[in-house]
PDB file of N, CA and C in Angstrom:
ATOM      1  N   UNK A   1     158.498-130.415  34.797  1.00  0.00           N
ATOM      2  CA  UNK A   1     157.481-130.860  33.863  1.00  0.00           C
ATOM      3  C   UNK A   1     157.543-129.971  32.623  1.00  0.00           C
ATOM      4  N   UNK A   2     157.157-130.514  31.460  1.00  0.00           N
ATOM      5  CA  UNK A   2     157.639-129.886  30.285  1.00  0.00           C
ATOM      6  C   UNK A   2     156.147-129.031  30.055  1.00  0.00           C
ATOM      7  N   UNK A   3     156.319-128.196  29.749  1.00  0.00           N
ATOM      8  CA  UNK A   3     155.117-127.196  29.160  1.00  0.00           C
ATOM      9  C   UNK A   3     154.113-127.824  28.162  1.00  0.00           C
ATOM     10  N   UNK A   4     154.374-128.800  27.112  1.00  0.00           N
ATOM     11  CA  UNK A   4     153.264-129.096  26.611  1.00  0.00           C
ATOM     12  C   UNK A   4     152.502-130.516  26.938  1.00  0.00           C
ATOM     13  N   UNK A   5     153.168-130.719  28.310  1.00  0.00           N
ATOM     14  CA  UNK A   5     152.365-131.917  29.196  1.00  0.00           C
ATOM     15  C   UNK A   5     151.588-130.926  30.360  1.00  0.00           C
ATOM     16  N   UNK A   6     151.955-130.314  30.347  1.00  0.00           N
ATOM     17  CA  UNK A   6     151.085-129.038  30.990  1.00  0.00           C
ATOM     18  C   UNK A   6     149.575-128.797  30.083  1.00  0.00           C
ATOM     19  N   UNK A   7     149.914-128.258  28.889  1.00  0.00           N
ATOM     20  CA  UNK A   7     149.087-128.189  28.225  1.00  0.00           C
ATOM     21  C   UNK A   7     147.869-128.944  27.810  1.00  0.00           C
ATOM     22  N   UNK A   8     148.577-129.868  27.769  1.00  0.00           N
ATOM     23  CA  UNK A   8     147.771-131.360  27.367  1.00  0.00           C
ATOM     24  C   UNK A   8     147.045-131.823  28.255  1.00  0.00           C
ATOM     25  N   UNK A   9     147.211-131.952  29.646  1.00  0.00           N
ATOM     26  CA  UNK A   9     147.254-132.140  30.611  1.00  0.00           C
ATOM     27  C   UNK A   9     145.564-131.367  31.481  1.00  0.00           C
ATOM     28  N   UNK A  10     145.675-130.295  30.951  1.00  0.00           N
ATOM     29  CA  UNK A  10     144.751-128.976  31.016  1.00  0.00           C
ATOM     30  C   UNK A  10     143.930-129.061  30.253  1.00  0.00           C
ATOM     31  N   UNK A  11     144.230-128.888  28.781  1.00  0.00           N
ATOM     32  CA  UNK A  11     143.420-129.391  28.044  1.00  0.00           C
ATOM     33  C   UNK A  11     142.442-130.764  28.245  1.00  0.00           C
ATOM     34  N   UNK A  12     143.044-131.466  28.722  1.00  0.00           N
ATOM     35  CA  UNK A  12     142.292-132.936  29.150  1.00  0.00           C
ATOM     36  C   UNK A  12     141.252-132.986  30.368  1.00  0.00           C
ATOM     37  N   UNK A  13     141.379-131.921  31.695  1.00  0.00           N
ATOM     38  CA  UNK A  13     140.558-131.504  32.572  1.00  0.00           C
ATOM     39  C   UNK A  13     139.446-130.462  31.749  1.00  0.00           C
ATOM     40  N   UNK A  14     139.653-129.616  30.418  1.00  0.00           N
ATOM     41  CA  UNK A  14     138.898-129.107  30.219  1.00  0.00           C
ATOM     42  C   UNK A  14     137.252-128.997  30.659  1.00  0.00           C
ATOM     43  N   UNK A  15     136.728-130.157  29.892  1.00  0.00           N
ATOM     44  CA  UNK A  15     135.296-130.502  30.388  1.00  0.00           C
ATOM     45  C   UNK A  15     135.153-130.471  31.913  1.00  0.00           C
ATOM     46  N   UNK A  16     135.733-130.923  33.219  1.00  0.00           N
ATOM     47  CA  UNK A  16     135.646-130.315  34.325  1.00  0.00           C
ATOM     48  C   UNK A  16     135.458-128.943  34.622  1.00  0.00           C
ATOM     49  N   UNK A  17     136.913-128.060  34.763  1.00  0.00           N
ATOM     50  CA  UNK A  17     136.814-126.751  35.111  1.00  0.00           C
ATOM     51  C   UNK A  17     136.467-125.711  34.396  1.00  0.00           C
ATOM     52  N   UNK A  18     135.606-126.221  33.426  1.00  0.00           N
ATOM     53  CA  UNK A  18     135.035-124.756  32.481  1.00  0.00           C
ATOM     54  C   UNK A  18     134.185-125.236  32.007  1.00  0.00           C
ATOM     55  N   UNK A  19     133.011-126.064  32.599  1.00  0.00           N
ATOM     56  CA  UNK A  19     131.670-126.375  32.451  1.00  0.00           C
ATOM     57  C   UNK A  19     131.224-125.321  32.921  1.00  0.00           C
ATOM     58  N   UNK A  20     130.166-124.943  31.874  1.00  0.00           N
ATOM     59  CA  UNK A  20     129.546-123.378  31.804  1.00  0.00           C
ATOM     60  C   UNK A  20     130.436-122.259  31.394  1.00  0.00           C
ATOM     61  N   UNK A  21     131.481-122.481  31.299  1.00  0.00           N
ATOM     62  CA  UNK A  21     131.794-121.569  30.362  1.00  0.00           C
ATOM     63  C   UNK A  21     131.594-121.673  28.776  1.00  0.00           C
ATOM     64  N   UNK A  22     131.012-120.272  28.383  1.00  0.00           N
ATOM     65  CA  UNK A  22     130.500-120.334  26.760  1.00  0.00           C
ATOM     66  C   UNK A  22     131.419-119.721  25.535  1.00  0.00           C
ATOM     67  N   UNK A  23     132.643-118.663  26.537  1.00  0.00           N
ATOM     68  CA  UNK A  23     133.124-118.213  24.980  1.00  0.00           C
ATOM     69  C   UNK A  23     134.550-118.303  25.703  1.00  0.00           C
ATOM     70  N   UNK A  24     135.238-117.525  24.828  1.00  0.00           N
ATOM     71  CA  UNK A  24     136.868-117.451  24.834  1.00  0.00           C
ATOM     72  C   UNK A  24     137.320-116.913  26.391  1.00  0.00           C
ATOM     73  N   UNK A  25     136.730-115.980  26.252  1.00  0.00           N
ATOM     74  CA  UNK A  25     137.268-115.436  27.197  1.00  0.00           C
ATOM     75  C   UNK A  25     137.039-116.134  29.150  1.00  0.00           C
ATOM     76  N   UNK A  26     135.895-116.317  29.093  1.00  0.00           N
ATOM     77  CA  UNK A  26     135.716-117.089  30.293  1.00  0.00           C
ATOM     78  C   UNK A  26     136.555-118.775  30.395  1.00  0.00           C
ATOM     79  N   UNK A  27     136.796-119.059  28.817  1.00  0.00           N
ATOM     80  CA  UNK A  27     137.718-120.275  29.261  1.00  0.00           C
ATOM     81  C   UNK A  27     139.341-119.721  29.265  1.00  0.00           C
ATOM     82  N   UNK A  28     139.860-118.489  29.019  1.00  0.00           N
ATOM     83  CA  UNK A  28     141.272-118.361  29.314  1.00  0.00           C
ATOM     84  C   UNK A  28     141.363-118.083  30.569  1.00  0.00           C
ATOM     85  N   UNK A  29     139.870-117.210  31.706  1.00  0.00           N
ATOM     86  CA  UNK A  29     140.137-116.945  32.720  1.00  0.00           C
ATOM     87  C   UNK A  29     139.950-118.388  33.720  1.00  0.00           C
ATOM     88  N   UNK A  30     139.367-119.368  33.057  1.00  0.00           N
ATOM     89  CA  UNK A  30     139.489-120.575  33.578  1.00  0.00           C
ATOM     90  C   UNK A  30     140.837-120.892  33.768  1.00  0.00           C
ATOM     91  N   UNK A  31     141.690-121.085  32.797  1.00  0.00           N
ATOM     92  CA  UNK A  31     142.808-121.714  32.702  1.00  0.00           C
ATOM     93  C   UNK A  31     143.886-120.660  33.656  1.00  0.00           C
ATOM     94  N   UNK A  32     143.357-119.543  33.568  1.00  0.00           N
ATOM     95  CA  UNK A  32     144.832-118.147  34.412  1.00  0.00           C
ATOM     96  C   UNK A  32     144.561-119.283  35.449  1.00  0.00           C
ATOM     97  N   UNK A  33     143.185-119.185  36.200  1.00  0.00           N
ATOM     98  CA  UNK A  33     142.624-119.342  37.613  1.00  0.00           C
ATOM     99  C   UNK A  33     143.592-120.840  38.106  1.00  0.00           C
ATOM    100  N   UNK A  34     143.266-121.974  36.860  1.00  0.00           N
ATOM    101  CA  UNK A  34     144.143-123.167  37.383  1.00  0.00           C
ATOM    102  C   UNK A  34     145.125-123.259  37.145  1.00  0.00           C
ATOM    103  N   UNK A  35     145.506-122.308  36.613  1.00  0.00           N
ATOM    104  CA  UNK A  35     147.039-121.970  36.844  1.00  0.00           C
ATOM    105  C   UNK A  35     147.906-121.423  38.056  1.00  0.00           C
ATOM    106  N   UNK A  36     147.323-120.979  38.594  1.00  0.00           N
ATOM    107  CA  UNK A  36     147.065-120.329  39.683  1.00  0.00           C
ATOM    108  C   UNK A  36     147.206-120.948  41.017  1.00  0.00           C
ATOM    109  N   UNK A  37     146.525-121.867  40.594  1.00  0.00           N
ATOM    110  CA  UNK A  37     146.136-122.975  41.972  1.00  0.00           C
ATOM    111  C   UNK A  37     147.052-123.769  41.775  1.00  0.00           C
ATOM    112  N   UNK A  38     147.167-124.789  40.507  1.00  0.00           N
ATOM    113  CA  UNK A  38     147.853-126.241  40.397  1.00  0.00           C
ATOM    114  C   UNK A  38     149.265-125.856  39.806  1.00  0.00           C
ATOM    115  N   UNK A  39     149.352-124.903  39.459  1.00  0.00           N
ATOM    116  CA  UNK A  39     151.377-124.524  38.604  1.00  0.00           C
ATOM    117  C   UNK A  39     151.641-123.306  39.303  1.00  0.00           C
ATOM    118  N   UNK A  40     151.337-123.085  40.551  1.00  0.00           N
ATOM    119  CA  UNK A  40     152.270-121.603  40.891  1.00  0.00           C
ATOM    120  C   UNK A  40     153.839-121.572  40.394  1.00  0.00           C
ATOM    121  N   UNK A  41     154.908-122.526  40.593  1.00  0.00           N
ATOM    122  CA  UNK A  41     155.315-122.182  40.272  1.00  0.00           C
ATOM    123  C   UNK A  41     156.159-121.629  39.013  1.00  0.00           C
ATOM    124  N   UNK A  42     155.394-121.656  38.067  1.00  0.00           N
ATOM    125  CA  UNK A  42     155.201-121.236  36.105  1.00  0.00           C
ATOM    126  C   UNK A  42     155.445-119.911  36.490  1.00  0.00           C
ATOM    127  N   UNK A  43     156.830-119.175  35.346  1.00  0.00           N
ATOM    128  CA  UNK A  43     156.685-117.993  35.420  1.00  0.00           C
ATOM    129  C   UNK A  43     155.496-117.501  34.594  1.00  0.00           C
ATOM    130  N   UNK A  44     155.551-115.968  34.416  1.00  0.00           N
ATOM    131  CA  UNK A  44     154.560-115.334  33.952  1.00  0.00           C
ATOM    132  C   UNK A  44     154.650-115.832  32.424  1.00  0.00           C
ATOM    133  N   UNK A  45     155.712-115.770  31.454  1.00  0.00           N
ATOM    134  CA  UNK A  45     156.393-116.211  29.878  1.00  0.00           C
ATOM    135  C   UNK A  45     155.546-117.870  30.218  1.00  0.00           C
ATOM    136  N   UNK A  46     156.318-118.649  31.099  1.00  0.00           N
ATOM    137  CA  UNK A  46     155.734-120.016  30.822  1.00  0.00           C
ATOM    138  C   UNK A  46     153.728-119.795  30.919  1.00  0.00           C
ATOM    139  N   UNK A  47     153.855-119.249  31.982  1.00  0.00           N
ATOM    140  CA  UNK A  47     151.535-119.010  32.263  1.00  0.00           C
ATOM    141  C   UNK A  47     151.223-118.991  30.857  1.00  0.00           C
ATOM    142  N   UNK A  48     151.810-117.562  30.109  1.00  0.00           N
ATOM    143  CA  UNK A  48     151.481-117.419  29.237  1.00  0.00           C
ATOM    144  C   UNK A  48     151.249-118.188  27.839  1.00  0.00           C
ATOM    145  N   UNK A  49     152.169-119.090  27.678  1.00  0.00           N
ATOM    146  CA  UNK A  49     152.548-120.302  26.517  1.00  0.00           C
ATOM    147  C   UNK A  49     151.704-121.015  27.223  1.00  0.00           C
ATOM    148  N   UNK A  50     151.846-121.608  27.880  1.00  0.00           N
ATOM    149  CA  UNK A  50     150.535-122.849  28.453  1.00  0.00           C
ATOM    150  C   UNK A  50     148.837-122.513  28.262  1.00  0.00           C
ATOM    151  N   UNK A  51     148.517-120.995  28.982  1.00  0.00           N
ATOM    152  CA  UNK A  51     147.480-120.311  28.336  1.00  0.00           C
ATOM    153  C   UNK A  51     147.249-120.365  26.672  1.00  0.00           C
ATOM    154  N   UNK A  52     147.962-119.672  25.825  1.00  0.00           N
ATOM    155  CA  UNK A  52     147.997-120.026  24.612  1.00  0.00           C
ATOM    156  C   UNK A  52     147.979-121.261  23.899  1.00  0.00           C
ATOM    157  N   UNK A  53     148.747-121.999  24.410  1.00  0.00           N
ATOM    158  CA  UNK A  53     148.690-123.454  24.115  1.00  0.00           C
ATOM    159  C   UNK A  53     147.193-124.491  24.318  1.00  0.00           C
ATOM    160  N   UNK A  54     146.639-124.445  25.546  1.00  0.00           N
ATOM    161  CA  UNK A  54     145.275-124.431  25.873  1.00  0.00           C
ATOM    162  C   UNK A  54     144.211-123.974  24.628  1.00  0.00           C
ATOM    163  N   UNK A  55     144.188-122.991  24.976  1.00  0.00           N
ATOM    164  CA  UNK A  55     143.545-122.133  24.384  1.00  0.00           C
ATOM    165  C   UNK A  55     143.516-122.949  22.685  1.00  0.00           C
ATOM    166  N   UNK A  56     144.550-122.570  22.029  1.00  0.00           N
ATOM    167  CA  UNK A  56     144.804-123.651  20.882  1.00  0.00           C
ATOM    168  C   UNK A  56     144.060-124.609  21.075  1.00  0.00           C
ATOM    169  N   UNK A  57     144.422-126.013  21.516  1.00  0.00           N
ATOM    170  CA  UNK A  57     144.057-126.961  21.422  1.00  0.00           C
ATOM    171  C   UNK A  57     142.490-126.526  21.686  1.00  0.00           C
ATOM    172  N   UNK A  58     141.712-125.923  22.666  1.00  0.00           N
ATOM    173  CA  UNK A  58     140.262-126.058  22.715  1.00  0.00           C
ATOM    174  C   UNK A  58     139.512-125.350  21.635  1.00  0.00           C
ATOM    175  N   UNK A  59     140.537-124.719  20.880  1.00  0.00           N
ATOM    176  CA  UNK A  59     139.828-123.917  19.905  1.00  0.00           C
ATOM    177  C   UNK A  59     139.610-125.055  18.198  1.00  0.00           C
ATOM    178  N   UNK A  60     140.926-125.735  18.585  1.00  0.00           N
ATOM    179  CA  UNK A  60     140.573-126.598  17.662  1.00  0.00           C
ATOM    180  C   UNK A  60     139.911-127.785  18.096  1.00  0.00           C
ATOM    181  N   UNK A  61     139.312-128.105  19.086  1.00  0.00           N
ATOM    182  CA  UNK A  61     138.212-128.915  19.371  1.00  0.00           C
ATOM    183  C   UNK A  61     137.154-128.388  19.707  1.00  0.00           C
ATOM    184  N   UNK A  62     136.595-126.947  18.794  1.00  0.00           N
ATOM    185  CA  UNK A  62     135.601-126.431  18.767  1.00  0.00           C
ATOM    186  C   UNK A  62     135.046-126.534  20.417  1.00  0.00           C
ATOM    187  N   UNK A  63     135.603-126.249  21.683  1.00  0.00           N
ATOM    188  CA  UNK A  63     135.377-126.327  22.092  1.00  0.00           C
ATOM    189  C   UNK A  63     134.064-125.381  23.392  1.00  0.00           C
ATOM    190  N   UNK A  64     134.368-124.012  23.023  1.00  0.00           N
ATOM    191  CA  UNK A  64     133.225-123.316  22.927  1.00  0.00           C
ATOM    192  C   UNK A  64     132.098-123.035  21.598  1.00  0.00           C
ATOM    193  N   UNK A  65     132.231-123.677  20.810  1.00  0.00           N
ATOM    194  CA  UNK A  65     131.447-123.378  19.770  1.00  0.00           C
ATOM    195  C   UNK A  65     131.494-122.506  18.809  1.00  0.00           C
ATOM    196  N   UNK A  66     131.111-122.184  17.626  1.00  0.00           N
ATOM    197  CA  UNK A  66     131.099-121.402  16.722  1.00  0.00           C
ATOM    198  C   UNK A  66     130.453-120.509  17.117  1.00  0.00           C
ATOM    199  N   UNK A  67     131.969-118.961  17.027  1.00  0.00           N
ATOM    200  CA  UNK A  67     130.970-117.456  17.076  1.00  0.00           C
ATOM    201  C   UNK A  67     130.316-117.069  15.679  1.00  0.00           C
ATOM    202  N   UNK A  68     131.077-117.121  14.569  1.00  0.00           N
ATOM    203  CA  UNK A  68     130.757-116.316  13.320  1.00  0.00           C
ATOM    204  C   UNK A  68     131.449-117.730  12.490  1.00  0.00           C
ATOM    205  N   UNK A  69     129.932-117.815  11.202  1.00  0.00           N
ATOM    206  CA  UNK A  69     129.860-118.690  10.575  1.00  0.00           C
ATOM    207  C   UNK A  69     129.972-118.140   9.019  1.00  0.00           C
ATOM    208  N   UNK A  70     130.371-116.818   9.222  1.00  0.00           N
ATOM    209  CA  UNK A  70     130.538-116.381   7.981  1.00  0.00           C
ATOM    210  C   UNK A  70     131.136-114.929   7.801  1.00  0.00           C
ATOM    211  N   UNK A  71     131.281-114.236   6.696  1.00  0.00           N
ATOM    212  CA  UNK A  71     131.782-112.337   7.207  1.00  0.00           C
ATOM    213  C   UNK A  71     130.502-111.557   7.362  1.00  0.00           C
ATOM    214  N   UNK A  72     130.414-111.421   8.316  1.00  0.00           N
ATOM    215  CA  UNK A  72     129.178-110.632   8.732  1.00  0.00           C
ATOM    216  C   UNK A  72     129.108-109.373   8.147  1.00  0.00           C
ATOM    217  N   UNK A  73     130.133-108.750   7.270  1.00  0.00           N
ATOM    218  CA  UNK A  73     129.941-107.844   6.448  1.00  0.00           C
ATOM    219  C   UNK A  73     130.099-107.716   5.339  1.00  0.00           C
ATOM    220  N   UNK A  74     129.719-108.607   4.397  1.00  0.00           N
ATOM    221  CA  UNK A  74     128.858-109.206   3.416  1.00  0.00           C
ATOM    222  C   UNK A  74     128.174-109.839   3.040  1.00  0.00           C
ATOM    223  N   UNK A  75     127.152-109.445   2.294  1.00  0.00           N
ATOM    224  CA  UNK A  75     126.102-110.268   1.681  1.00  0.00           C
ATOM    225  C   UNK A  75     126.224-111.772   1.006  1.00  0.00           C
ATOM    226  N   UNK A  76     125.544-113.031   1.440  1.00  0.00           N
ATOM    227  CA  UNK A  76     126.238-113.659   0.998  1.00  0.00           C
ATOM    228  C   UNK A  76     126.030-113.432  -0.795  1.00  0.00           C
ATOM    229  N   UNK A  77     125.299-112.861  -1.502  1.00  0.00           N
ATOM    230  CA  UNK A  77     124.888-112.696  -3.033  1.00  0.00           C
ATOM    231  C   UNK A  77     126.201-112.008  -3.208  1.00  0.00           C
ATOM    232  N   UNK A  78     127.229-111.581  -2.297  1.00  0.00           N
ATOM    233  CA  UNK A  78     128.278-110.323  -3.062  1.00  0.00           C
ATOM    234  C   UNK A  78     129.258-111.431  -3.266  1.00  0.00           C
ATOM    235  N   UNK A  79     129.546-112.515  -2.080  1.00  0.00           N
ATOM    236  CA  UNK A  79     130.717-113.399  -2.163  1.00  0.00           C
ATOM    237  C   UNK A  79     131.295-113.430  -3.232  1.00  0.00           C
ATOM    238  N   UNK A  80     132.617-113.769  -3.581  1.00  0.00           N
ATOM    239  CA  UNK A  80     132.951-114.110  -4.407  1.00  0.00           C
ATOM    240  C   UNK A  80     133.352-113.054  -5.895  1.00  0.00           C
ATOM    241  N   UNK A  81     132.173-112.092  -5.825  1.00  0.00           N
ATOM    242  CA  UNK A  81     132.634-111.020  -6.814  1.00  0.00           C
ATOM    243  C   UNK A  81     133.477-110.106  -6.206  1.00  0.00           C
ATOM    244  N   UNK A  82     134.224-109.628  -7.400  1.00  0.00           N
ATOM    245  CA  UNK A  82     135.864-108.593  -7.125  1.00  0.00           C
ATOM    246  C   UNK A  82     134.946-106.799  -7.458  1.00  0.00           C
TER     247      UNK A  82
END
């Protein structure tokens, strides 16, 4: 099986196995975990690209939500000035 039908694949169970999970990190340990179970045999290089790959795709489907909506270390009145 090719790695980004893996991905896709994972990505598409998302909403199942990482209901209740809220940030990054509890959804990559989602994905190690079903990795784990459903692809033992993925080396550690492939875990890893599939993890990343995941990860990608849920990040661009906002899928835990927005942490930081702006630079938290500036004002927004400074924006923009040099």
């Amino acid at each position: 099986m090719e790695l980004y039908a893996i991905i896709a694949e994972i990505a598409n169970r998302a909403d199942d196995f990482l209901a209740g999970a809220d940030n990054r990190a509890q959804g990559r340990a989602g994905v190690a975990e079903l990795l784990t179970m459903d692809y033992p045999w993925l080396n550690p290089a492939d875990r890893a690209a599939v993890t990343t790959g995941v990860m990608a795709l849920l990040e661009a489907e906002n899928f835990f939500g927005v942490e930081y909506v702006s630079n938290p270390f500036t004002d927004e009145d400074d924006e923009g000035e040099t």
